[in-house]
PDB file of N, CA and C in Angstrom:
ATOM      1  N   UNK A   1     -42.677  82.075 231.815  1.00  0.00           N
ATOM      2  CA  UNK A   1     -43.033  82.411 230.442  1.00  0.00           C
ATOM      3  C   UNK A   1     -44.322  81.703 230.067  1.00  0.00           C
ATOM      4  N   UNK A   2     -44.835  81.662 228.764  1.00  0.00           N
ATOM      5  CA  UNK A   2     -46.309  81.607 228.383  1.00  0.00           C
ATOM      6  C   UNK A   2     -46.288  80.037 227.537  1.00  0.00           C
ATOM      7  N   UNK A   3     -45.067  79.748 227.574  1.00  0.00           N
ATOM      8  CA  UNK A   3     -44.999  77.966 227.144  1.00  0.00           C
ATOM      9  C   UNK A   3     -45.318  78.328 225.693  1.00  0.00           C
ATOM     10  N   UNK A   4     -44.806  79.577 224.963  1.00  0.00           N
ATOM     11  CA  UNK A   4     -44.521  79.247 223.448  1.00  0.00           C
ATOM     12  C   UNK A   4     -44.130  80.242 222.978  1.00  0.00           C
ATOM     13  N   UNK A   5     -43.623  80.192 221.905  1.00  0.00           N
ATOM     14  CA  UNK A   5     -42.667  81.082 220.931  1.00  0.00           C
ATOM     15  C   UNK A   5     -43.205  82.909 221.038  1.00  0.00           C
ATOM     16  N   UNK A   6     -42.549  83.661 221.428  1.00  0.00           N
ATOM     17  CA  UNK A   6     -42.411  84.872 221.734  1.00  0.00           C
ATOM     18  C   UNK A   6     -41.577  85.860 220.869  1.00  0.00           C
ATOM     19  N   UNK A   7     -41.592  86.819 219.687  1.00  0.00           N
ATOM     20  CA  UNK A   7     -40.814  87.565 219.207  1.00  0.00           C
ATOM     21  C   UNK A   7     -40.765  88.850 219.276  1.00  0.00           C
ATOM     22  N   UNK A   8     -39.711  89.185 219.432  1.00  0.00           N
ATOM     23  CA  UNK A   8     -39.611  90.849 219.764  1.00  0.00           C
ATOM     24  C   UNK A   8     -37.862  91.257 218.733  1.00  0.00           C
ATOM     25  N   UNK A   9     -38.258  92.203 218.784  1.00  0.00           N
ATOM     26  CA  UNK A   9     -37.421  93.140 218.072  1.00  0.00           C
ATOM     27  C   UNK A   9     -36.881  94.537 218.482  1.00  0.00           C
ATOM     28  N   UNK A  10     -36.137  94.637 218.346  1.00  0.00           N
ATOM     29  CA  UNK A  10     -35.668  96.114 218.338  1.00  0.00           C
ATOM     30  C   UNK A  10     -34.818  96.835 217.518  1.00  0.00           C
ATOM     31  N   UNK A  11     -35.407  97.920 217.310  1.00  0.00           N
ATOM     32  CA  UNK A  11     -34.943  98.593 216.204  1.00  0.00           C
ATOM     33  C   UNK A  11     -33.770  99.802 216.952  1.00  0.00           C
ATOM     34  N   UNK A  12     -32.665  98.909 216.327  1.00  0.00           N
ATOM     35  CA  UNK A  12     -31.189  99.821 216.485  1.00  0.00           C
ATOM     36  C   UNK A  12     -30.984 101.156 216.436  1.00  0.00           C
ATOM     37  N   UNK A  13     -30.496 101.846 217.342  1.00  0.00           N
ATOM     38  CA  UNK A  13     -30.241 103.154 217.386  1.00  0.00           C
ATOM     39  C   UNK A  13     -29.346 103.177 216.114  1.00  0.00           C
ATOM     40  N   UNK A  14     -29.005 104.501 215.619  1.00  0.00           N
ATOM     41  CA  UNK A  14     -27.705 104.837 214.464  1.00  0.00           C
ATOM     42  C   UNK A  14     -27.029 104.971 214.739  1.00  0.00           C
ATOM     43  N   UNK A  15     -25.448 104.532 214.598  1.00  0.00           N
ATOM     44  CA  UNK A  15     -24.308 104.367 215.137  1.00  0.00           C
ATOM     45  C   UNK A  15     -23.565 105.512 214.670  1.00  0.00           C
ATOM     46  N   UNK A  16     -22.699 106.116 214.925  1.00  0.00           N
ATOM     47  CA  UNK A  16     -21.472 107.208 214.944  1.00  0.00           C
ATOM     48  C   UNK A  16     -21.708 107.802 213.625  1.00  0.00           C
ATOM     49  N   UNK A  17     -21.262 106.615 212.682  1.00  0.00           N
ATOM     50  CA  UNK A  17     -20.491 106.694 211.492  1.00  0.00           C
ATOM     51  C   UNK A  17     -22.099 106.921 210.586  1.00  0.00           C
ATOM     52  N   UNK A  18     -23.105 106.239 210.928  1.00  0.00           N
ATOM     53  CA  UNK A  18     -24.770 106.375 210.333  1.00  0.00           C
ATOM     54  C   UNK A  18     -24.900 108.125 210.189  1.00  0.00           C
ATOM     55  N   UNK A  19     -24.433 108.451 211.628  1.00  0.00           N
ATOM     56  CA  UNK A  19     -24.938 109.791 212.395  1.00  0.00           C
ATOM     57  C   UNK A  19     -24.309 110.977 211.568  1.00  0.00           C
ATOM     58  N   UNK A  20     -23.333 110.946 211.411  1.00  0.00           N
ATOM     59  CA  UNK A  20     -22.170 111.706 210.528  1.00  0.00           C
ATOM     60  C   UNK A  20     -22.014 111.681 209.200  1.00  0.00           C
ATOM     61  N   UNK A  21     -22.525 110.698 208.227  1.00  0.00           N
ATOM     62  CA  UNK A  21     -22.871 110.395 207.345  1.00  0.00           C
ATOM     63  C   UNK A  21     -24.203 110.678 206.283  1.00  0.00           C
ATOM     64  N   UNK A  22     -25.163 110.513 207.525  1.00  0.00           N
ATOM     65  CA  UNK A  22     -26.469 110.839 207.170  1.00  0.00           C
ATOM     66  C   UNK A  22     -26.711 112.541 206.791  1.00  0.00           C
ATOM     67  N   UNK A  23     -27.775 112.636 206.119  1.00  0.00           N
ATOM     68  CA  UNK A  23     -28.094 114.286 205.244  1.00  0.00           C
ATOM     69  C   UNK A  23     -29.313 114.058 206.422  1.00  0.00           C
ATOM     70  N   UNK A  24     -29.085 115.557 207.027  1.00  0.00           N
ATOM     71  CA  UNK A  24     -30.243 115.941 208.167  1.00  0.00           C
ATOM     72  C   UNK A  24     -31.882 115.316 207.488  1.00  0.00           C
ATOM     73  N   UNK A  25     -32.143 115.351 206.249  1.00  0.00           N
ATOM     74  CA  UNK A  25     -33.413 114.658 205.558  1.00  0.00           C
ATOM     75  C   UNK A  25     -33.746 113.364 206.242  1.00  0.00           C
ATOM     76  N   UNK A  26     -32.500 112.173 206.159  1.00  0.00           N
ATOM     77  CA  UNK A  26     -32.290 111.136 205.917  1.00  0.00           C
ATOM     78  C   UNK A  26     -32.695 110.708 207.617  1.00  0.00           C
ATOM     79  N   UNK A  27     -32.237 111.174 208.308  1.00  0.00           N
ATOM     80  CA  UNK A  27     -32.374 111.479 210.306  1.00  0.00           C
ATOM     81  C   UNK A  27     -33.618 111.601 210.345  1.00  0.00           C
ATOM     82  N   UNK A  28     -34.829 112.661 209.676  1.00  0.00           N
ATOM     83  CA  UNK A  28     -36.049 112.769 209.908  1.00  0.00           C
ATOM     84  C   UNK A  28     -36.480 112.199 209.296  1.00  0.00           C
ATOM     85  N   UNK A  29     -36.906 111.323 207.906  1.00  0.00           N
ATOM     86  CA  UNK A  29     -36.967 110.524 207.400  1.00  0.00           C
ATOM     87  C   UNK A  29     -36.708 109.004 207.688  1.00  0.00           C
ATOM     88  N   UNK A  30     -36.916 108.403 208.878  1.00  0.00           N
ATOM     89  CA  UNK A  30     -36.468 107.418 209.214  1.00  0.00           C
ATOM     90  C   UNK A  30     -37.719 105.799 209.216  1.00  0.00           C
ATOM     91  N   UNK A  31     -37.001 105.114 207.739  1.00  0.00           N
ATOM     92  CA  UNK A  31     -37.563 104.212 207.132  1.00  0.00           C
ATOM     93  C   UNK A  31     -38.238 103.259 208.099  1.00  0.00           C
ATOM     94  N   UNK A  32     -37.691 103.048 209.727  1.00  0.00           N
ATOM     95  CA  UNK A  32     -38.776 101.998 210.235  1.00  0.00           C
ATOM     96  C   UNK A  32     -39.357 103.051 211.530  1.00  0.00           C
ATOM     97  N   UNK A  33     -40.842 102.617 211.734  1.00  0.00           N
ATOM     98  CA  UNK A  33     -41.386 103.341 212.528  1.00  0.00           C
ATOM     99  C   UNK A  33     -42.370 101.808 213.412  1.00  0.00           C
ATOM    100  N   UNK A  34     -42.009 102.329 214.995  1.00  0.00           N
ATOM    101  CA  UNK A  34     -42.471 101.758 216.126  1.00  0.00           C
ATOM    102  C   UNK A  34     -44.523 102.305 216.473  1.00  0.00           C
ATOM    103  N   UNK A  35     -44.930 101.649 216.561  1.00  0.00           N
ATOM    104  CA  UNK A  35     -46.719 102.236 216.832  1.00  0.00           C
ATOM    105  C   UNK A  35     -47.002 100.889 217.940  1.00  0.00           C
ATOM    106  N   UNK A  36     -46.818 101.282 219.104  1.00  0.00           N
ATOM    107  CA  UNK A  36     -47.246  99.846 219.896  1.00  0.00           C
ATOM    108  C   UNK A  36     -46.732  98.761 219.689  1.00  0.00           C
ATOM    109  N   UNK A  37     -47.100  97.411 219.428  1.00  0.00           N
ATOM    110  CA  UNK A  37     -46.146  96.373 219.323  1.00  0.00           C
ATOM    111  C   UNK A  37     -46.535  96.047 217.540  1.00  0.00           C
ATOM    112  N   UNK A  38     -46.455  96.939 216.689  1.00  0.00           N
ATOM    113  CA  UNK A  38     -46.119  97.305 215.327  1.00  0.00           C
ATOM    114  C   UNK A  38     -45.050  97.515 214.903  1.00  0.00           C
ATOM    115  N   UNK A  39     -44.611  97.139 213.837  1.00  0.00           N
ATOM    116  CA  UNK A  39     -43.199  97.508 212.948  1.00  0.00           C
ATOM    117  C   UNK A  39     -43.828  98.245 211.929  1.00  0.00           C
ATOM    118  N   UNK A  40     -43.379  99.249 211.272  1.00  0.00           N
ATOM    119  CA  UNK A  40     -43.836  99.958 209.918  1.00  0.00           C
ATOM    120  C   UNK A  40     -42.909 100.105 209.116  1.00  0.00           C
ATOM    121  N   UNK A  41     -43.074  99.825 207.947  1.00  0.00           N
ATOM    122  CA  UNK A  41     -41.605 100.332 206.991  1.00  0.00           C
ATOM    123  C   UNK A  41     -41.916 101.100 206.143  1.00  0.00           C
ATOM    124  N   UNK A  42     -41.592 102.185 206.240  1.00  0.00           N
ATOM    125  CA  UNK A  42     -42.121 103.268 205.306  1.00  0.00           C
ATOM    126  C   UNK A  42     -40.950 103.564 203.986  1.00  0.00           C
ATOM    127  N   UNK A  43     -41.307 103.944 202.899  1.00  0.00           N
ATOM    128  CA  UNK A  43     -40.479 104.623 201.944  1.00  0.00           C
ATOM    129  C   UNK A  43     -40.772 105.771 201.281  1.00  0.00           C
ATOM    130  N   UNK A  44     -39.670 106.411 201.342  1.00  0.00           N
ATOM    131  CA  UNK A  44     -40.162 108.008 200.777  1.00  0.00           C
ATOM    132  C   UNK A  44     -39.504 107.807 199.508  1.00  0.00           C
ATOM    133  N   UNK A  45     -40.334 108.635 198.464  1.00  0.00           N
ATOM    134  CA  UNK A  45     -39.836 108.886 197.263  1.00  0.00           C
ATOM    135  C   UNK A  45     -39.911 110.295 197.372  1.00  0.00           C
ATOM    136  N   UNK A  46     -38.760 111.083 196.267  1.00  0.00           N
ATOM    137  CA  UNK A  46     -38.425 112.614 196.502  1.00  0.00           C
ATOM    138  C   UNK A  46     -38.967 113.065 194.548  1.00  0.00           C
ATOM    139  N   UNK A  47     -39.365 113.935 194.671  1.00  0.00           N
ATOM    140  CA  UNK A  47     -39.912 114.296 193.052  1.00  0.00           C
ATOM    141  C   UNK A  47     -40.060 116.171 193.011  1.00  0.00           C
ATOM    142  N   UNK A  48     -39.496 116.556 191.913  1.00  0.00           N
ATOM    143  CA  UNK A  48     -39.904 117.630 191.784  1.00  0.00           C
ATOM    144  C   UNK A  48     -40.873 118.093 191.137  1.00  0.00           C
ATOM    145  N   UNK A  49     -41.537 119.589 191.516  1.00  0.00           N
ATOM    146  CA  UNK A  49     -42.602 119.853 190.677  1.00  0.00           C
ATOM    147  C   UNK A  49     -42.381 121.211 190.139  1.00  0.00           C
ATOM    148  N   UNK A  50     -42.694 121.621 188.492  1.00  0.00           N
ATOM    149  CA  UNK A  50     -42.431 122.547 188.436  1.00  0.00           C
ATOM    150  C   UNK A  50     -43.572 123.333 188.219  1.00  0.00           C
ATOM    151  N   UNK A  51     -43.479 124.321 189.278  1.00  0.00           N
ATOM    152  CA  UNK A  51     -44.758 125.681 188.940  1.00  0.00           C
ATOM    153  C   UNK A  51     -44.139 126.560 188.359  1.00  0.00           C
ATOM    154  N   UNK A  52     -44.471 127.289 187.251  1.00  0.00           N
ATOM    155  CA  UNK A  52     -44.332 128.749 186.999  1.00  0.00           C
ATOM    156  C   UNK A  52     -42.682 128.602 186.200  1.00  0.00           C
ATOM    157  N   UNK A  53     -41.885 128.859 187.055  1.00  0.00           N
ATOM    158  CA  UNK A  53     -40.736 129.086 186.910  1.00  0.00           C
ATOM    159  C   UNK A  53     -39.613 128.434 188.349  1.00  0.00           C
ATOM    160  N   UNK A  54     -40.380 128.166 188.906  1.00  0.00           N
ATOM    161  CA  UNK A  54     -39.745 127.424 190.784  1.00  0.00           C
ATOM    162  C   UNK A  54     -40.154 125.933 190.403  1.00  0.00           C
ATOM    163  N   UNK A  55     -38.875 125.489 190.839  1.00  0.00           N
ATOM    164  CA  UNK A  55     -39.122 124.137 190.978  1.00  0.00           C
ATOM    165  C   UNK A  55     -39.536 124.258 192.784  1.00  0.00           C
ATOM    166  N   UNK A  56     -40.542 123.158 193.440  1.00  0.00           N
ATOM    167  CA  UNK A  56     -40.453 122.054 194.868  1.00  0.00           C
ATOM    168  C   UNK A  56     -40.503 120.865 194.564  1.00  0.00           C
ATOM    169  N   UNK A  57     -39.664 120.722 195.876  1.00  0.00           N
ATOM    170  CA  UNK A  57     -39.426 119.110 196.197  1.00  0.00           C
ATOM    171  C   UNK A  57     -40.835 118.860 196.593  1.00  0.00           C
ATOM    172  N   UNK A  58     -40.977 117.523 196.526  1.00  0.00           N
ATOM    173  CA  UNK A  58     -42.355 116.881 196.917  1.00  0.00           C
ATOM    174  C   UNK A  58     -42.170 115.406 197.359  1.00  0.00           C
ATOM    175  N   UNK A  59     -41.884 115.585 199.090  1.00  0.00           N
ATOM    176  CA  UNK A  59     -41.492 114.014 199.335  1.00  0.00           C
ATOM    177  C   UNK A  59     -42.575 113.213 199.899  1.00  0.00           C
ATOM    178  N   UNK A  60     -42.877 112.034 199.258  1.00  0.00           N
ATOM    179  CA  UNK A  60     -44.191 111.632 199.274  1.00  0.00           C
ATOM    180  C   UNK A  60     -43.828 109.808 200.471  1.00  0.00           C
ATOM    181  N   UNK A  61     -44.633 109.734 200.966  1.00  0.00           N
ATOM    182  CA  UNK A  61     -44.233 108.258 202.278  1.00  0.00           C
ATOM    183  C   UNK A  61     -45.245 107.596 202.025  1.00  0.00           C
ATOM    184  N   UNK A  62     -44.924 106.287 201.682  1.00  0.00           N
ATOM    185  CA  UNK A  62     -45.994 105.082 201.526  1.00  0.00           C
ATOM    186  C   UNK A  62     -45.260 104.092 202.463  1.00  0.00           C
ATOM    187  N   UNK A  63     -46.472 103.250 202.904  1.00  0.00           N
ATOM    188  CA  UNK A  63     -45.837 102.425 203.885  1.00  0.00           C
ATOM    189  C   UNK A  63     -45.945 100.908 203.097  1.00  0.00           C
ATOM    190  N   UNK A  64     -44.718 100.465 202.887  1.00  0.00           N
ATOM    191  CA  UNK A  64     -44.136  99.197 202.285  1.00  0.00           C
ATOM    192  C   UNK A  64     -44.661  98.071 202.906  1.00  0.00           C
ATOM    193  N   UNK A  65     -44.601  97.966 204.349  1.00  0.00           N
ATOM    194  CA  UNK A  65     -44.899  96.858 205.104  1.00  0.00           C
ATOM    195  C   UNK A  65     -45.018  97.147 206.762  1.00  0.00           C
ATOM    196  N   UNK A  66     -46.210  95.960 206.962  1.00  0.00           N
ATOM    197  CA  UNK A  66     -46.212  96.663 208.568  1.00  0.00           C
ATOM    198  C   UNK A  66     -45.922  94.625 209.164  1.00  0.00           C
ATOM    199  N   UNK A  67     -46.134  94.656 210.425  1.00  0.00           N
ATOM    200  CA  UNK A  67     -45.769  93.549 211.315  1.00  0.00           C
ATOM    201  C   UNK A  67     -46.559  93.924 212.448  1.00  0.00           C
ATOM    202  N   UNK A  68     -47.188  92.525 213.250  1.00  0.00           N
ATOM    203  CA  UNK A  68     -47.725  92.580 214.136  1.00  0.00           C
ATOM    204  C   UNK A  68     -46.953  91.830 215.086  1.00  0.00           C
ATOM    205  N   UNK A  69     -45.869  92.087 216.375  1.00  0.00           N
ATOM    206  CA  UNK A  69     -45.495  91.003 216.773  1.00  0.00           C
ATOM    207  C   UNK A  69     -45.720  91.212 218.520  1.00  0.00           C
ATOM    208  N   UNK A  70     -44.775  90.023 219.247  1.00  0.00           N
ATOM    209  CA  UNK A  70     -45.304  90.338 220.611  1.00  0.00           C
ATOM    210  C   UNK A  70     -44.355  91.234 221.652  1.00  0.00           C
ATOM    211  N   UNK A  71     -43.848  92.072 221.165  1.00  0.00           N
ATOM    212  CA  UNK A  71     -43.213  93.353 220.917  1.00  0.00           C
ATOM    213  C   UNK A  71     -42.217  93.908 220.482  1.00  0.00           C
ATOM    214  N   UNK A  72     -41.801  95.224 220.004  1.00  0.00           N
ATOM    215  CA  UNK A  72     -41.334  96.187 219.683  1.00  0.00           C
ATOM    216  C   UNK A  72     -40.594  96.524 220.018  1.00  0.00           C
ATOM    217  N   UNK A  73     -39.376  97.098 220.321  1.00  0.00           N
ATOM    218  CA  UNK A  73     -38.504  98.361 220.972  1.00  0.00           C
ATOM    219  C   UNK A  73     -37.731  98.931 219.941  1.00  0.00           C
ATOM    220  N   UNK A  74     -38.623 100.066 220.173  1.00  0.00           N
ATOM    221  CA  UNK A  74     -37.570 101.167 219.058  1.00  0.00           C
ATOM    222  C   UNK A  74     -36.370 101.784 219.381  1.00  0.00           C
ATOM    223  N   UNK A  75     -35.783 102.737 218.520  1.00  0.00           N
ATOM    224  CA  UNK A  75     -34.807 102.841 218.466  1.00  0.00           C
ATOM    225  C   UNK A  75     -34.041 103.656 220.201  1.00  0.00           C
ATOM    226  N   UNK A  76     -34.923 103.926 220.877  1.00  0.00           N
ATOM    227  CA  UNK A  76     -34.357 104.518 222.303  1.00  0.00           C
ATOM    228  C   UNK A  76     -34.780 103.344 223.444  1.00  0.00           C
ATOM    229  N   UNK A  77     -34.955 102.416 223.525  1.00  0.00           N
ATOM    230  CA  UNK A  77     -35.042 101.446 224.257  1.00  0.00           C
ATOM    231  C   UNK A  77     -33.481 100.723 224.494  1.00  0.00           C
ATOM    232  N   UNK A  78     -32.852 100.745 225.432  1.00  0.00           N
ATOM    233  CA  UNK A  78     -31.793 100.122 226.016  1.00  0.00           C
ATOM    234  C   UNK A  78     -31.541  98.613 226.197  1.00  0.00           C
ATOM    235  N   UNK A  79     -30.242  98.295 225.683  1.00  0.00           N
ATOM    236  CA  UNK A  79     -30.444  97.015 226.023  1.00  0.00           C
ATOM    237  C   UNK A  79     -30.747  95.882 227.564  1.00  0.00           C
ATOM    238  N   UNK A  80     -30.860  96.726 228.400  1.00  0.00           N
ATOM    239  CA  UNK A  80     -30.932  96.407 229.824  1.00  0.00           C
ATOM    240  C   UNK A  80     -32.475  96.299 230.004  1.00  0.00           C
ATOM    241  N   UNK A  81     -33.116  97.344 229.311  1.00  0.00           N
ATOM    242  CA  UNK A  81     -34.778  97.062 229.349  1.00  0.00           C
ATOM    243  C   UNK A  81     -35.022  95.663 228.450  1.00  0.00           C
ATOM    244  N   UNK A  82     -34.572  95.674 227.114  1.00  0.00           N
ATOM    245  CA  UNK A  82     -34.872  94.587 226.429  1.00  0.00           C
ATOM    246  C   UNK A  82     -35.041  93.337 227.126  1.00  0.00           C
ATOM    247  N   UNK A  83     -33.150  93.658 228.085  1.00  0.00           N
ATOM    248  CA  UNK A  83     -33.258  91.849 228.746  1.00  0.00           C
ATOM    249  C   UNK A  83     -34.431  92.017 229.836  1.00  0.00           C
ATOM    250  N   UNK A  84     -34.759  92.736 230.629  1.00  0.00           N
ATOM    251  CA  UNK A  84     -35.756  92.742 231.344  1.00  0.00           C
ATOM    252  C   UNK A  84     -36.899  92.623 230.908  1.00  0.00           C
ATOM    253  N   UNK A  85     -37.549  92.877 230.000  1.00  0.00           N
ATOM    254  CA  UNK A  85     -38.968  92.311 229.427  1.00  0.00           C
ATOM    255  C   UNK A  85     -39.191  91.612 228.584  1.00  0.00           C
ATOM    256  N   UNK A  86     -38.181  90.710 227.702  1.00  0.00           N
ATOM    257  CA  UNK A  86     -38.265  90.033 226.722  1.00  0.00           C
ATOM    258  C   UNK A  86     -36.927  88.884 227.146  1.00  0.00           C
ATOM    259  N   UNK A  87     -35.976  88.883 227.803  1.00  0.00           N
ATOM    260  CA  UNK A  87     -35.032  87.865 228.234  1.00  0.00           C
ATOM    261  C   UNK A  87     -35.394  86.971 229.614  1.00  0.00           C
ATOM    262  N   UNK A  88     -35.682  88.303 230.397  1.00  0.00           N
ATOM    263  CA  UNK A  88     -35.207  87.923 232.354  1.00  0.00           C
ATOM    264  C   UNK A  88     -36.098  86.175 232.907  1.00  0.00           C
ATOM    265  N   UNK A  89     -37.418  86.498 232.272  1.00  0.00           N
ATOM    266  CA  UNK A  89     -38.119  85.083 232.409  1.00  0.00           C
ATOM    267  C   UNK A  89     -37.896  84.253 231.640  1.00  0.00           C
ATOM    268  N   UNK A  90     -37.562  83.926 230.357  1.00  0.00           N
ATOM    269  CA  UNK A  90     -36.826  82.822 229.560  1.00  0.00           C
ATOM    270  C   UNK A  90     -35.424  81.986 230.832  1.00  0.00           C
ATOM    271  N   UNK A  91     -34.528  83.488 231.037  1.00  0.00           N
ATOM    272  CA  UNK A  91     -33.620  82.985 232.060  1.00  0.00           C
ATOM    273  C   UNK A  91     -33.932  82.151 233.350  1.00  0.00           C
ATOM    274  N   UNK A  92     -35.105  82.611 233.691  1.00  0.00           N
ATOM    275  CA  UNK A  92     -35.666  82.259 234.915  1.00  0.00           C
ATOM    276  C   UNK A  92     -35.953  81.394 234.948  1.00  0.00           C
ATOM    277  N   UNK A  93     -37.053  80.715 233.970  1.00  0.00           N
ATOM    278  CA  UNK A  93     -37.461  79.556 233.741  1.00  0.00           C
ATOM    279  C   UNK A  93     -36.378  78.395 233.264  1.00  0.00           C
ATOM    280  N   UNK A  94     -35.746  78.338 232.695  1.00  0.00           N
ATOM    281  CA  UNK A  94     -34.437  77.619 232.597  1.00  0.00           C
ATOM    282  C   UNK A  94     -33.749  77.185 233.602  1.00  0.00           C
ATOM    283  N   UNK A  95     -33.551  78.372 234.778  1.00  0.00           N
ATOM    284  CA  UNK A  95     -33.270  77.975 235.803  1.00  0.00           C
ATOM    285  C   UNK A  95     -34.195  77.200 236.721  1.00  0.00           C
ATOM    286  N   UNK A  96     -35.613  77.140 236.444  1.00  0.00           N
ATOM    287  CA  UNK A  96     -36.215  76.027 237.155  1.00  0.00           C
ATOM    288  C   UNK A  96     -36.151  74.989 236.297  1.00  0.00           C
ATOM    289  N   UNK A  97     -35.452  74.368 235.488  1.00  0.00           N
ATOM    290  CA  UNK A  97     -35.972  73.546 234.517  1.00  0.00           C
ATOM    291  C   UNK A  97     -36.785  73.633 233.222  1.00  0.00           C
ATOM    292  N   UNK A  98     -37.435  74.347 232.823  1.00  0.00           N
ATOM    293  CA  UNK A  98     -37.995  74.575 231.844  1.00  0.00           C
ATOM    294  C   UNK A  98     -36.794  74.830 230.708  1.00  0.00           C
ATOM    295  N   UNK A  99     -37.441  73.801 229.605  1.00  0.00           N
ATOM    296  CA  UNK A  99     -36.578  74.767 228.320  1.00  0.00           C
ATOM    297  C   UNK A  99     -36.918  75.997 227.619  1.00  0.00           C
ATOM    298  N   UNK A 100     -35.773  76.537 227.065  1.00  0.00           N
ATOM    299  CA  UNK A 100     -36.096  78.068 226.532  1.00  0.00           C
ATOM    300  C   UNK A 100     -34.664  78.222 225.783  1.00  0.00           C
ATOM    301  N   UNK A 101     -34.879  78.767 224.958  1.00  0.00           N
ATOM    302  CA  UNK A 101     -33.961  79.538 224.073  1.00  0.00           C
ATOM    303  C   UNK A 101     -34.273  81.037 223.505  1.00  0.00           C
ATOM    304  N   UNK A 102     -32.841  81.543 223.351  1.00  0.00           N
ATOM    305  CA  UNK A 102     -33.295  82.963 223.178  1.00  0.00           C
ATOM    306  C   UNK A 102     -31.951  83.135 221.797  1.00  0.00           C
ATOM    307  N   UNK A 103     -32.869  83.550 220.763  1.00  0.00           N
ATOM    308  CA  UNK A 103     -32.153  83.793 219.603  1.00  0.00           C
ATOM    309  C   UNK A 103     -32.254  85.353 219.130  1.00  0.00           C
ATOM    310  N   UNK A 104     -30.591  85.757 219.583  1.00  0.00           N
ATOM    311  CA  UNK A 104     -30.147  87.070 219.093  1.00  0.00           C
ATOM    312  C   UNK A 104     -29.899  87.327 217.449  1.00  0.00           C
ATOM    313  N   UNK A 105     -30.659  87.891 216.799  1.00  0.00           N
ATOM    314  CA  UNK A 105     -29.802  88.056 215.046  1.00  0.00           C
ATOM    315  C   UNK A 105     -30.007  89.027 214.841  1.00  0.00           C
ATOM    316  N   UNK A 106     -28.716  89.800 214.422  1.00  0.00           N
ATOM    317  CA  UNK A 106     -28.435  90.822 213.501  1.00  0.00           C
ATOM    318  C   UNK A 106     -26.975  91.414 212.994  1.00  0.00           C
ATOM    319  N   UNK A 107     -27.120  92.499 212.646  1.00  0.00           N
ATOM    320  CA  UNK A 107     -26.118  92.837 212.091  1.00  0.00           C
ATOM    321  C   UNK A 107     -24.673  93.322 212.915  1.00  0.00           C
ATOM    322  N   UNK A 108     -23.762  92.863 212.207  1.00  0.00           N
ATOM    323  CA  UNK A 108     -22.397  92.834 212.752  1.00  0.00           C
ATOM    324  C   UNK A 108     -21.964  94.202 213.565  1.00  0.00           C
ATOM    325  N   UNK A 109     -22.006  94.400 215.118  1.00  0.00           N
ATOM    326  CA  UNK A 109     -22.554  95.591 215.695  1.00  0.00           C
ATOM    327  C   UNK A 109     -23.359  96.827 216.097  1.00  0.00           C
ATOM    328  N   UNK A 110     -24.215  95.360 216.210  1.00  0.00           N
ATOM    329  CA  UNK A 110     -25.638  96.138 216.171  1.00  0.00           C
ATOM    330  C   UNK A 110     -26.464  96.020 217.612  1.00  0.00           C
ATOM    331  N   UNK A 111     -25.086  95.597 218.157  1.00  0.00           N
ATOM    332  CA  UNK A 111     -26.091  95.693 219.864  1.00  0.00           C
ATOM    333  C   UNK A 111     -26.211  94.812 220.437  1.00  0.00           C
ATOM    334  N   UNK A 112     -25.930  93.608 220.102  1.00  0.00           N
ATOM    335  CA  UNK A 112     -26.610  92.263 220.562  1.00  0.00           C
ATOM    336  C   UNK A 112     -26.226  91.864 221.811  1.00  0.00           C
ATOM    337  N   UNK A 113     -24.460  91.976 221.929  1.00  0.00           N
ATOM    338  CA  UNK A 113     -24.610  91.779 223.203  1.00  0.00           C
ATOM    339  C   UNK A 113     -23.861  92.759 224.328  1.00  0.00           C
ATOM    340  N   UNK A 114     -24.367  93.986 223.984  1.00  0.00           N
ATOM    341  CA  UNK A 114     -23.939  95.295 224.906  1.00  0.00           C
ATOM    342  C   UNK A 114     -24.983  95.146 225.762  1.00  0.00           C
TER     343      UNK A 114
END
């Protein structure tokens, strides 16, 4: 490893109950977006407009917040790749002696240690 603090992330697939739950909008509409080793958080607001006598929807996306970190994995990245490019040398190095720690956080079945 590079002898200092390293963060990566990955952004959770949607689970069963997300999947079944969710309004087909809400699926294409999806609030965090991956661009290289970028995080984006986008928010849509929904508004109608009225012409004539027809109302349209008008869903408009501003991006809330972005992140620069030392990488990414979005939501189709596996946890077997993760440990391989962001775990396997922390492990390694430990095993020669070097210290290292590796801090998993998130939400209560959200992958961490599948």
């Amino acid at each position: 490893m590079d002898g200092h603090i390293n963060v990566a992330i990955r952004i959770r697939p949607l689970n069963q109950r997300e999947l079944s739950s969710a309004s087909s909008a809400a699926l294409i509409q999806k609030p965090w977006h991956v661009q290289g080793d970028t995080i984006i958080q986008r928010i849509y607001t929904e508004s109608r407009v009225l012409t004539g006598n027809t109302f349209t929807f008008v869903v408009r996306c501003i991006v809330a917040a972005s992140a620069k970190l030392d990488k990414v994995f979005d939501q189709n990245t596996t946890t077997p790749e993760v440990y391989d490019q962001s775990v396997s040398g922390i492990i390694s190095s430990s095993m020669e002696g070097i210290n290292g720690t590796i801090f998993a956080y998130g939400q209560t079945s959200s992958g961490k240690t599948a």
